[in-house]
PDB file of N, CA and C in Angstrom:
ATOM      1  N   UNK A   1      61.979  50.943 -25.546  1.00  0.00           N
ATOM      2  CA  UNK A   1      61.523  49.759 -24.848  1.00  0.00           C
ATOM      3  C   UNK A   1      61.417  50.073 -23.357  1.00  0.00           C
ATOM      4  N   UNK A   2      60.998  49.206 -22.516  1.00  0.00           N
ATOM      5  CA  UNK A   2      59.979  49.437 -21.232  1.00  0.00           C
ATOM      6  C   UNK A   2      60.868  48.021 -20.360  1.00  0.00           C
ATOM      7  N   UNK A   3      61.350  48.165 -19.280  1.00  0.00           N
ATOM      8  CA  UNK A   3      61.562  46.899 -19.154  1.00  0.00           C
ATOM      9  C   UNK A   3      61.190  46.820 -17.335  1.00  0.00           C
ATOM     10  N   UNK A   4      60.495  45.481 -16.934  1.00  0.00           N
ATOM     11  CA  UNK A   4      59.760  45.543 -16.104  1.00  0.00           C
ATOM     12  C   UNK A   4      61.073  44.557 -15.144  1.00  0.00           C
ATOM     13  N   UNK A   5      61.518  44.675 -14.044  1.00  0.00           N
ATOM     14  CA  UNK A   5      62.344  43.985 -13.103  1.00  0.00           C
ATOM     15  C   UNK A   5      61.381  43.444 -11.995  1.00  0.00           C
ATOM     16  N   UNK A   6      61.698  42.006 -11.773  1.00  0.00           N
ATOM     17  CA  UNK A   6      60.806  41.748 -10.613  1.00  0.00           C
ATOM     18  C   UNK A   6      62.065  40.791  -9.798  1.00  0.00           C
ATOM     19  N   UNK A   7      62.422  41.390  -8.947  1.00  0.00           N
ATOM     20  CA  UNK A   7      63.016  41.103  -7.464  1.00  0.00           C
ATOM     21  C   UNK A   7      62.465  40.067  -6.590  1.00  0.00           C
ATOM     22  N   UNK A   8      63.397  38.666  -6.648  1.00  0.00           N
ATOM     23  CA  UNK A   8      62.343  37.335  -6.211  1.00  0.00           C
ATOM     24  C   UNK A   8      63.105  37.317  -4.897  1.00  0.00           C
ATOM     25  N   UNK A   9      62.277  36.756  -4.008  1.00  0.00           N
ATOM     26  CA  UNK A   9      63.167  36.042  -2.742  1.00  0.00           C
ATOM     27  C   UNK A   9      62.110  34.494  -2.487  1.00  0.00           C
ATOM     28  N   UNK A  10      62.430  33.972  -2.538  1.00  0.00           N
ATOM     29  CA  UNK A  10      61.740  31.888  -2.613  1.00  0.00           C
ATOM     30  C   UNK A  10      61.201  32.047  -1.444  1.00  0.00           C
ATOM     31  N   UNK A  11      60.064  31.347  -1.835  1.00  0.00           N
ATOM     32  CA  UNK A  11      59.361  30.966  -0.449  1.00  0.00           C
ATOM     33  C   UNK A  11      60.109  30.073   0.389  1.00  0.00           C
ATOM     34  N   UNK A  12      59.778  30.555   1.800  1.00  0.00           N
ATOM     35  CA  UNK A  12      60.554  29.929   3.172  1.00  0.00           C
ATOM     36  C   UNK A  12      60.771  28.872   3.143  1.00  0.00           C
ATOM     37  N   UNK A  13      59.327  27.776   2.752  1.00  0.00           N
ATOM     38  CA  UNK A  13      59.742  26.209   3.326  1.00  0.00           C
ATOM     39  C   UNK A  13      60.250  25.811   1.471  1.00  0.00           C
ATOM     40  N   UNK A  14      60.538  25.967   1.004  1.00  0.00           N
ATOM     41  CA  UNK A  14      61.297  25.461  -0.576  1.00  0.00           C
ATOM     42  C   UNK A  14      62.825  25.482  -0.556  1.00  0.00           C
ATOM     43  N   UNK A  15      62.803  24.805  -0.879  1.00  0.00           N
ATOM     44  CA  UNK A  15      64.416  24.337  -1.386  1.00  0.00           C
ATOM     45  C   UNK A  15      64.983  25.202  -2.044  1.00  0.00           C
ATOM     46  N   UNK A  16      66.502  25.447  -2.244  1.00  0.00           N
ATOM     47  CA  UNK A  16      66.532  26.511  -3.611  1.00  0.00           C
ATOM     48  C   UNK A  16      66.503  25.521  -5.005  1.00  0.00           C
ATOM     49  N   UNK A  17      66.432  24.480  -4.762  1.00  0.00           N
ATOM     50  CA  UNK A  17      65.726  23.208  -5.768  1.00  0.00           C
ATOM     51  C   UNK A  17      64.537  23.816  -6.762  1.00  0.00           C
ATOM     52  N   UNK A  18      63.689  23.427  -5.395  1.00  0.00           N
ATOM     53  CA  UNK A  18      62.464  23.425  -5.772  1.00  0.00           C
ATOM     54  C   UNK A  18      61.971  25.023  -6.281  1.00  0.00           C
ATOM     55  N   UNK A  19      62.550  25.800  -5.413  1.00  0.00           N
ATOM     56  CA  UNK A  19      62.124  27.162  -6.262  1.00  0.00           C
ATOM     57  C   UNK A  19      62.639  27.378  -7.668  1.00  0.00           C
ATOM     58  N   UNK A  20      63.746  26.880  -7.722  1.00  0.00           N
ATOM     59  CA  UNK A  20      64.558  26.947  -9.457  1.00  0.00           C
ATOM     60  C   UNK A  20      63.683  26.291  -9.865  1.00  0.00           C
ATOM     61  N   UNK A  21      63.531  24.812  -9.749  1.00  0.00           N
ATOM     62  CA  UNK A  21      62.670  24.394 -10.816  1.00  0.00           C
ATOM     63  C   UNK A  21      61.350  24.716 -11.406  1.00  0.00           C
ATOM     64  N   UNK A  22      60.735  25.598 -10.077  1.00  0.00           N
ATOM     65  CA  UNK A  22      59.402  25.842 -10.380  1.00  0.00           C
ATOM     66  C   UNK A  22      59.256  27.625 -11.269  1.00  0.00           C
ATOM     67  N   UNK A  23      60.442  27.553 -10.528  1.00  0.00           N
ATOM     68  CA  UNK A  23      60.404  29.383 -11.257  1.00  0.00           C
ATOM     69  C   UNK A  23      60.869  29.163 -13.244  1.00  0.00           C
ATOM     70  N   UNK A  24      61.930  28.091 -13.364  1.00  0.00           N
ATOM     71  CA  UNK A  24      62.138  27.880 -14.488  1.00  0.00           C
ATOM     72  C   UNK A  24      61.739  26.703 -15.448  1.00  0.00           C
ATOM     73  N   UNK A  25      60.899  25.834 -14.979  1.00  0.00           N
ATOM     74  CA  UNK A  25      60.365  24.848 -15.739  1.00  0.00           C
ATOM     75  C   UNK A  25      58.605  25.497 -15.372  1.00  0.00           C
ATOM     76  N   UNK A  26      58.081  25.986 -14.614  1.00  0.00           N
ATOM     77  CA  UNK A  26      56.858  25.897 -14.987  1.00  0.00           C
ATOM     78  C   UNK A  26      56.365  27.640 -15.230  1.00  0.00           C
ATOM     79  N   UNK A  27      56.770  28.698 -14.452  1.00  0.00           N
ATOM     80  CA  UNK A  27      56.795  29.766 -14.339  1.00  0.00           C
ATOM     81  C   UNK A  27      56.784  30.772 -15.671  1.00  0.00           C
ATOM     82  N   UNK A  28      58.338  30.088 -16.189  1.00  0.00           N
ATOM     83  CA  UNK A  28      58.898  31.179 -17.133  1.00  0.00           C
ATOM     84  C   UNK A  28      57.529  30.685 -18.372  1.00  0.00           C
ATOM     85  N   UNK A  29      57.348  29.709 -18.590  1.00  0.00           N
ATOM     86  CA  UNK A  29      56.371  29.066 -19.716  1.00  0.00           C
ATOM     87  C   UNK A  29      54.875  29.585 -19.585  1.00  0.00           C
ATOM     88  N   UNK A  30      54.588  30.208 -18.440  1.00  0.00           N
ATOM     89  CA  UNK A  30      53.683  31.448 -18.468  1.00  0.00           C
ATOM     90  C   UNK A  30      53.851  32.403 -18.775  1.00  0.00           C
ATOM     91  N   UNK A  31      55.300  33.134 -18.325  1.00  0.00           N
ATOM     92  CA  UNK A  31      55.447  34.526 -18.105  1.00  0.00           C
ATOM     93  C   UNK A  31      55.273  34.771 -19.671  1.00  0.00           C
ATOM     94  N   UNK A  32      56.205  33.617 -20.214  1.00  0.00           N
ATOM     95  CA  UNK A  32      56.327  33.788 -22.296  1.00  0.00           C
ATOM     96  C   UNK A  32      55.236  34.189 -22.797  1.00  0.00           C
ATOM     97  N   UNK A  33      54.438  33.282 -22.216  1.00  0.00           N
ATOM     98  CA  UNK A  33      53.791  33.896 -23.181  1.00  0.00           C
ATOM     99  C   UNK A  33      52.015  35.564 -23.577  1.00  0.00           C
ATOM    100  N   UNK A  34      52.816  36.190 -22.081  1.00  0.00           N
ATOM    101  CA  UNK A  34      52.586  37.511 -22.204  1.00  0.00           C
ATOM    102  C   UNK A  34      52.494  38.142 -23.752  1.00  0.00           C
ATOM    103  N   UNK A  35      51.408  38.934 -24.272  1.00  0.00           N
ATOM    104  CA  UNK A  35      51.278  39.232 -25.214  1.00  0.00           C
ATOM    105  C   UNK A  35      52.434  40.879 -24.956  1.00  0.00           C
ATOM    106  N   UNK A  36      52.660  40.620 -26.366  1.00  0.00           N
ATOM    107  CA  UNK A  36      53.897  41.985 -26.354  1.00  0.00           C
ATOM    108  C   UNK A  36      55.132  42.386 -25.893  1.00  0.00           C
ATOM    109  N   UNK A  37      55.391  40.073 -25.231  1.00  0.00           N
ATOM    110  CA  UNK A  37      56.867  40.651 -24.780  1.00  0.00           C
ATOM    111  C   UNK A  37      57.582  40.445 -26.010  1.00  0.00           C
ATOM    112  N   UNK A  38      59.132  41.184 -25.518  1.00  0.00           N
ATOM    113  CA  UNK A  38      59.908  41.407 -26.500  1.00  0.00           C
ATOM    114  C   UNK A  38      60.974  40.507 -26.213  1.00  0.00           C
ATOM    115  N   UNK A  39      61.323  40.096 -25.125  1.00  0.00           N
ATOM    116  CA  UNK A  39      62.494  39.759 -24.294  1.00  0.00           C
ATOM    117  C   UNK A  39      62.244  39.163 -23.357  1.00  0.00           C
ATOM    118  N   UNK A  40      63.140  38.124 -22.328  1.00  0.00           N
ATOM    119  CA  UNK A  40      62.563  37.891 -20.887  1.00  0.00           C
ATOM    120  C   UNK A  40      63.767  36.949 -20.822  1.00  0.00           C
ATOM    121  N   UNK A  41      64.496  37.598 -19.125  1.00  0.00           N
ATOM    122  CA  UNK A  41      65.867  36.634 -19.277  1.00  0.00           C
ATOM    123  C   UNK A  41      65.094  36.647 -17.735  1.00  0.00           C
ATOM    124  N   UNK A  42      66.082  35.782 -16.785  1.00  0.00           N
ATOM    125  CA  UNK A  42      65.656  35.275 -15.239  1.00  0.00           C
ATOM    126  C   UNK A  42      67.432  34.736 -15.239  1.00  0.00           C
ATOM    127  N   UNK A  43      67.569  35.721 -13.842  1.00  0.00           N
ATOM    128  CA  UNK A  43      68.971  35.810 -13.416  1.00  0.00           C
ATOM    129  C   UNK A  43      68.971  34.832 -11.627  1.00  0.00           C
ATOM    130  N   UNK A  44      69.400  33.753 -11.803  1.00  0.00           N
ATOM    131  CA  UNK A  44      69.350  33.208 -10.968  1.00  0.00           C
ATOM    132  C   UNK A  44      71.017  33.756  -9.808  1.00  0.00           C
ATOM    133  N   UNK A  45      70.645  33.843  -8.305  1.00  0.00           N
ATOM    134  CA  UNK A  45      71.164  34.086  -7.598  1.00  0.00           C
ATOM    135  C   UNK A  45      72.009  33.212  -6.839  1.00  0.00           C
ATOM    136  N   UNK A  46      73.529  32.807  -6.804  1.00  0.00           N
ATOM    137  CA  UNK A  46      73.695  31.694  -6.179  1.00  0.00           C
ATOM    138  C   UNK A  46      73.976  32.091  -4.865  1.00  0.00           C
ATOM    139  N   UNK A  47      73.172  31.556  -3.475  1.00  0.00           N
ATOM    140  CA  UNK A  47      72.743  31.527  -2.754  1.00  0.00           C
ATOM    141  C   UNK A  47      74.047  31.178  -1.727  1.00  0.00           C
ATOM    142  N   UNK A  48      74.840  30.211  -1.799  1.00  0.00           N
ATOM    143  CA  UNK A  48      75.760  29.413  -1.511  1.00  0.00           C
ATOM    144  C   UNK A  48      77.270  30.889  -1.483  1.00  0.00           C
ATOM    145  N   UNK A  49      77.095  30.995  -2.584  1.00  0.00           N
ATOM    146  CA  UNK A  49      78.302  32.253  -2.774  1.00  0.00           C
ATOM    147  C   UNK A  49      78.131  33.257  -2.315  1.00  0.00           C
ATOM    148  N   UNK A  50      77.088  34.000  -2.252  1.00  0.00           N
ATOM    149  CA  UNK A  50      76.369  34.577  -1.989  1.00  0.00           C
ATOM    150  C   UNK A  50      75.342  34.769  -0.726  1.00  0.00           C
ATOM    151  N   UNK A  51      75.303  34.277   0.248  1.00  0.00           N
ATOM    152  CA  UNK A  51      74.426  33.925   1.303  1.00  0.00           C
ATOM    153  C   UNK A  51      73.644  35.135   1.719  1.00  0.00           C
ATOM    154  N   UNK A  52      74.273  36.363   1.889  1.00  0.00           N
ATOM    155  CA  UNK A  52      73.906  36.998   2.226  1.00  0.00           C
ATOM    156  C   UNK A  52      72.656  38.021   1.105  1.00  0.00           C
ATOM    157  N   UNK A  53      72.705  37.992  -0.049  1.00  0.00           N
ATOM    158  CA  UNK A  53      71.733  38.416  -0.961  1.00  0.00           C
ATOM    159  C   UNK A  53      70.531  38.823  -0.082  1.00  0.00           C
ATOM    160  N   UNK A  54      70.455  39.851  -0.600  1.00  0.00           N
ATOM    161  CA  UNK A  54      68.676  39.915  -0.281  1.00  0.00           C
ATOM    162  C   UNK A  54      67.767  39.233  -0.961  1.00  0.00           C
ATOM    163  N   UNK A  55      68.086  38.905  -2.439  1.00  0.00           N
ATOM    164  CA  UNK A  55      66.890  38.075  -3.164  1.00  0.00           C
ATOM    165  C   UNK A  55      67.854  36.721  -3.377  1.00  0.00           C
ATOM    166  N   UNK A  56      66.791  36.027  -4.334  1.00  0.00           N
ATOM    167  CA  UNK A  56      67.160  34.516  -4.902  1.00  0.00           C
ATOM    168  C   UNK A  56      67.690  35.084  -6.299  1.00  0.00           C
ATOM    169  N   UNK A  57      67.114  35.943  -6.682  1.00  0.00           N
ATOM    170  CA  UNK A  57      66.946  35.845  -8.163  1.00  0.00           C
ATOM    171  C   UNK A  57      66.188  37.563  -8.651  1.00  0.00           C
ATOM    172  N   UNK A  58      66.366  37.339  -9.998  1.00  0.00           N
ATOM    173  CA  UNK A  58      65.601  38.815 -10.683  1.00  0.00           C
ATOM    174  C   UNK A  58      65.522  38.238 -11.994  1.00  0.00           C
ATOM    175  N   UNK A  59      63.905  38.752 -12.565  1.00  0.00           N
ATOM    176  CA  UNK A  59      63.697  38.508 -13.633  1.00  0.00           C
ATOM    177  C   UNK A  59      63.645  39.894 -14.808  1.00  0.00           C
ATOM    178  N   UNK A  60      64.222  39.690 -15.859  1.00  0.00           N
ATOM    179  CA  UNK A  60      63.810  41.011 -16.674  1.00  0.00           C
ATOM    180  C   UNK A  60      62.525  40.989 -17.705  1.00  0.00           C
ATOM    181  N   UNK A  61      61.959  41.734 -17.892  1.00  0.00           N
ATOM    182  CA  UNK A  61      60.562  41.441 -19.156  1.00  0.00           C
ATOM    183  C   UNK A  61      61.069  42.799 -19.686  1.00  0.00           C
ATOM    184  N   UNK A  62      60.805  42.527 -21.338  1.00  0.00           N
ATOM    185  CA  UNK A  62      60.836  43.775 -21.677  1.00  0.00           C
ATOM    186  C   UNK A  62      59.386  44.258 -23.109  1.00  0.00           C
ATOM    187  N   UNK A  63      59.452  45.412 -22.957  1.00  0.00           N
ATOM    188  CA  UNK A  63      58.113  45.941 -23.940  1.00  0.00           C
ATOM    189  C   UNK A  63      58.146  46.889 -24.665  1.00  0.00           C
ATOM    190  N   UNK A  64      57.551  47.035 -25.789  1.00  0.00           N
ATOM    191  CA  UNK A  64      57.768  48.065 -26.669  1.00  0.00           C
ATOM    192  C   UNK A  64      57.568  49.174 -25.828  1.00  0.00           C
ATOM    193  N   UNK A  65      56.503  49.941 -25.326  1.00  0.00           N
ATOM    194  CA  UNK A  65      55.788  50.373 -24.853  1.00  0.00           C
ATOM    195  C   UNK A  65      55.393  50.181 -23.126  1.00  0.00           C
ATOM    196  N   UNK A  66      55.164  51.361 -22.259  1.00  0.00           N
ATOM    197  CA  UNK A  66      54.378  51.403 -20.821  1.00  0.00           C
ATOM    198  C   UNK A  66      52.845  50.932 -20.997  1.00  0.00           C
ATOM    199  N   UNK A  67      52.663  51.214 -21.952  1.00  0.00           N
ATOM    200  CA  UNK A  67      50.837  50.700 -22.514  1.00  0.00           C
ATOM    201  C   UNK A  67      50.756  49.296 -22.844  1.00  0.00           C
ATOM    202  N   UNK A  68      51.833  48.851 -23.410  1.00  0.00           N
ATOM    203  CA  UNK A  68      52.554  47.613 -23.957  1.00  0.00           C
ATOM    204  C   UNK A  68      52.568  46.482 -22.615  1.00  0.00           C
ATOM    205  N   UNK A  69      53.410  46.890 -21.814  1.00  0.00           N
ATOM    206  CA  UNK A  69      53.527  46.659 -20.219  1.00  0.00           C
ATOM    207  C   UNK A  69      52.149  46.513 -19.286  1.00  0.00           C
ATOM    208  N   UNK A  70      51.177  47.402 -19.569  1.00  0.00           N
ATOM    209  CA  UNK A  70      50.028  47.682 -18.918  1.00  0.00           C
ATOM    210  C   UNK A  70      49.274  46.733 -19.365  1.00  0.00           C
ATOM    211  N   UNK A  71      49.183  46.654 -20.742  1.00  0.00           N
ATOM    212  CA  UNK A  71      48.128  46.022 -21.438  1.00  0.00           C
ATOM    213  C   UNK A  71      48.162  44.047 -20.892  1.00  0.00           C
ATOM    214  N   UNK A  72      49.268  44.045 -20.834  1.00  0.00           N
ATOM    215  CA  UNK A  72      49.906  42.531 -20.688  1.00  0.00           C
ATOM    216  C   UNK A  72      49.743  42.368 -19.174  1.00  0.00           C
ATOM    217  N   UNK A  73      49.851  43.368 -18.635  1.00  0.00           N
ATOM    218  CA  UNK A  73      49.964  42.899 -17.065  1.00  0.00           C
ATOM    219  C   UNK A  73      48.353  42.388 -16.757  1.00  0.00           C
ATOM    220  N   UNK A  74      47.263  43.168 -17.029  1.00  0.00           N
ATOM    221  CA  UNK A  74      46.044  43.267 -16.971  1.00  0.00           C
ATOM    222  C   UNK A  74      45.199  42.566 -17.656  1.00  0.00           C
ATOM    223  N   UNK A  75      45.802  41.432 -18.600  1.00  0.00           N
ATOM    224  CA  UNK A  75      44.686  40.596 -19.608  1.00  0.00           C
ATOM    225  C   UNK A  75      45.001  39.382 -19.057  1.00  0.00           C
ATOM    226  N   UNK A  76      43.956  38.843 -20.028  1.00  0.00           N
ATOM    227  CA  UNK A  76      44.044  37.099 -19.160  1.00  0.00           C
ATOM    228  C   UNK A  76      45.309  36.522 -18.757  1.00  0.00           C
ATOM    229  N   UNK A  77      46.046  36.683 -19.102  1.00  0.00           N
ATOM    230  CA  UNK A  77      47.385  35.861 -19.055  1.00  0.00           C
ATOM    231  C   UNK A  77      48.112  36.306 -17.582  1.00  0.00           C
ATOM    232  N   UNK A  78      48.068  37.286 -17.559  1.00  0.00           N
ATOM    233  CA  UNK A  78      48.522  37.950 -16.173  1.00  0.00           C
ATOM    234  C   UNK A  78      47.842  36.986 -15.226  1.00  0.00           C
ATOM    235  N   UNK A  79      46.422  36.493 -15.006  1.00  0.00           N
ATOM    236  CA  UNK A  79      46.231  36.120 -14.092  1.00  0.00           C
ATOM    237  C   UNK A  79      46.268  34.659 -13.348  1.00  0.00           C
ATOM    238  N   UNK A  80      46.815  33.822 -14.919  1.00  0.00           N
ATOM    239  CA  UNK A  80      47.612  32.682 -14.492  1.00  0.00           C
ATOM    240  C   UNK A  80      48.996  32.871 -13.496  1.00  0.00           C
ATOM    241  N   UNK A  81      49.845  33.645 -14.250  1.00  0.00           N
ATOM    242  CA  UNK A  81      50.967  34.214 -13.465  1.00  0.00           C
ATOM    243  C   UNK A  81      50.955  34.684 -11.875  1.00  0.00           C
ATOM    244  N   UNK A  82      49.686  35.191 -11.964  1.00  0.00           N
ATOM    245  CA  UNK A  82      49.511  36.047 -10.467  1.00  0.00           C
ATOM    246  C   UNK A  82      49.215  34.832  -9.711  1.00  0.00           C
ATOM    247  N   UNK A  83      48.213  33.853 -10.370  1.00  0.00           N
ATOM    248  CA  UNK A  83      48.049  32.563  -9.531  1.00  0.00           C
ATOM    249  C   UNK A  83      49.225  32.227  -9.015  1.00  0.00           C
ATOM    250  N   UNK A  84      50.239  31.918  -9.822  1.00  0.00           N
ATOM    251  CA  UNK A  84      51.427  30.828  -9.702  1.00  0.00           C
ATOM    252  C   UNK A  84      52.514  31.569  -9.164  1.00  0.00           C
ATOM    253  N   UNK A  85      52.576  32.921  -8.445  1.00  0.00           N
ATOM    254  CA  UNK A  85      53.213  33.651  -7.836  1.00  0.00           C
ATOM    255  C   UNK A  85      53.641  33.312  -6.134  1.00  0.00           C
ATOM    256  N   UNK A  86      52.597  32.778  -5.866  1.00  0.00           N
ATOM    257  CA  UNK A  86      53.026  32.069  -4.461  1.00  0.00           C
ATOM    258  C   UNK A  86      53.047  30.986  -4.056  1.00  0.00           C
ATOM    259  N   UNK A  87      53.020  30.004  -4.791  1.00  0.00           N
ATOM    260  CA  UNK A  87      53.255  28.933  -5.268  1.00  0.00           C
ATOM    261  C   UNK A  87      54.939  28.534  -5.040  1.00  0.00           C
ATOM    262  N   UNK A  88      56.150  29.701  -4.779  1.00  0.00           N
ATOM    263  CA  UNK A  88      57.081  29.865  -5.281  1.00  0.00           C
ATOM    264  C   UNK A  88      57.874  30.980  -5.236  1.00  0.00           C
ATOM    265  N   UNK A  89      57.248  31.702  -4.929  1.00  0.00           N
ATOM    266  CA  UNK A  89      57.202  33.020  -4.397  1.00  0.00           C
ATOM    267  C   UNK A  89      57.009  33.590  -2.734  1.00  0.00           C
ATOM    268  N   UNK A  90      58.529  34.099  -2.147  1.00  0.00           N
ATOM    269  CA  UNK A  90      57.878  34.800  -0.710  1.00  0.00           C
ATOM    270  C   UNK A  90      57.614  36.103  -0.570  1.00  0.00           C
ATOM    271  N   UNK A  91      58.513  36.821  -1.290  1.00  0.00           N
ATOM    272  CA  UNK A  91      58.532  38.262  -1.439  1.00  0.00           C
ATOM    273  C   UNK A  91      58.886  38.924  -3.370  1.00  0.00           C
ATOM    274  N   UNK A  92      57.888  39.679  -3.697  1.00  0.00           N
ATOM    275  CA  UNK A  92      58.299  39.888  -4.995  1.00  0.00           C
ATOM    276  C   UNK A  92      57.984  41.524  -4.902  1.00  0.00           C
ATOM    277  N   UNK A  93      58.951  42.283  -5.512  1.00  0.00           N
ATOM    278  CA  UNK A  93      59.169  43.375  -5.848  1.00  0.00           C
ATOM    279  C   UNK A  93      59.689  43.844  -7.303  1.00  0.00           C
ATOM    280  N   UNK A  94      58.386  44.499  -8.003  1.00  0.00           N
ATOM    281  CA  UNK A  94      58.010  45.067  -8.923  1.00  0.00           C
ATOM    282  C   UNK A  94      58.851  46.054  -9.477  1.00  0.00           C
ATOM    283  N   UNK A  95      59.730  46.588 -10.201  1.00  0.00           N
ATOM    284  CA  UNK A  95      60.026  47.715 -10.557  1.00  0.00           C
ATOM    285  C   UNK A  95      59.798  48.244 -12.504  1.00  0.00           C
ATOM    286  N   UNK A  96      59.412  49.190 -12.939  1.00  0.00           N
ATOM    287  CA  UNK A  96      59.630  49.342 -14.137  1.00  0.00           C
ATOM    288  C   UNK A  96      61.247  50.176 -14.426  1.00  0.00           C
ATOM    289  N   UNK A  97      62.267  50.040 -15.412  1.00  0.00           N
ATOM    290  CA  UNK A  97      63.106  50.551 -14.899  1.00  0.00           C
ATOM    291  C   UNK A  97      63.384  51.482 -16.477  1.00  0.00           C
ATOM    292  N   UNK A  98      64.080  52.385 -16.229  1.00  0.00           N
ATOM    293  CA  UNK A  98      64.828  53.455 -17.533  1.00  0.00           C
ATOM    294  C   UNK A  98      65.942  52.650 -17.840  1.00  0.00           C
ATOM    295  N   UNK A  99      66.391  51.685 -18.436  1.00  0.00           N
ATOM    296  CA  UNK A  99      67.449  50.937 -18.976  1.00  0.00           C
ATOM    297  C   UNK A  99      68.216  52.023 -19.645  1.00  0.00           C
ATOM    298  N   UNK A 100      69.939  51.731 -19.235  1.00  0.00           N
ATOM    299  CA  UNK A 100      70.856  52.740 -20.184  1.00  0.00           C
ATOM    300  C   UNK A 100      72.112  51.643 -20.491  1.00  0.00           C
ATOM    301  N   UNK A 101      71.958  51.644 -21.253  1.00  0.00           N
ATOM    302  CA  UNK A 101      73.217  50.398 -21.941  1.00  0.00           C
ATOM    303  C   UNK A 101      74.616  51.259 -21.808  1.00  0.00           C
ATOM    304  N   UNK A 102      75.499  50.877 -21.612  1.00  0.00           N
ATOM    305  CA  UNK A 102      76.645  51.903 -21.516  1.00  0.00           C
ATOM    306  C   UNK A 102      77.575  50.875 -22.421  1.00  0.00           C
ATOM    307  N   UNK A 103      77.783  49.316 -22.249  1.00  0.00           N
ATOM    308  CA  UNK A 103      78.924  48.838 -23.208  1.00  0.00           C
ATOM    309  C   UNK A 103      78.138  47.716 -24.027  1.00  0.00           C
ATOM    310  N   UNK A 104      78.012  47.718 -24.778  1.00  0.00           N
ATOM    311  CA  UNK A 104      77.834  46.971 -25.946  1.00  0.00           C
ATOM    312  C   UNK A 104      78.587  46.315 -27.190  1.00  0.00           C
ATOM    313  N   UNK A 105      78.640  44.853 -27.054  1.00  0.00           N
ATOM    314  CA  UNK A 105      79.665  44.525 -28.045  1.00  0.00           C
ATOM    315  C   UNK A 105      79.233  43.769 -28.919  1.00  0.00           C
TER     316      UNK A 105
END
């Protein structure tokens, strides 16, 4: 499996309200439905405890396949998502990552 990390930081004038809600009531209900995902969790950042974070948040996607990943990023569906990216979005950083599970229970 392939798993794609995207590194959120909320746009400036939003609430951390309004970015939660928009990242998880309207956002994730796009991202789903990417053809070929396998997985998709969204790790919210608490801000408050945390102040100093560099991001808000990180989302995981995961894929059978880098072609799998490619194919999905690049078809129609991607480009709803890309719409609704700044919407909600100030800074987003992309990574594909080598996942290594070390404890599993």
């Amino acid at each position: 499996m392939v798993k794609l990390v995207g590194l959120i930081r909320k746009r400036a004038d939003l609430t951390p309200e309004a970015f939660r809600s928009h990242w998880l009531e309207t956002h994730t209900k796009l991202a789903s439905r990417l053809p070929g995902l396998r997985r998709y969790t969204v790790n919210l950042i608490d801000r408050e405890q945390f102040p100093n974070s560099a991001y808000d948040g990180f989302s995981e996607l995961w894929f059978e396949s880098r072609e799998a990943l490619d194919e999905a990023l690049s078809g129609p569906g991607a480009t709803a998502i890309t719409a609704d990216i700044p919407l909600f979005i100030g800074e987003l950083v992309r990574v594909v990552v080598d996942e290594r599970e070390i404890v599993h229970s």
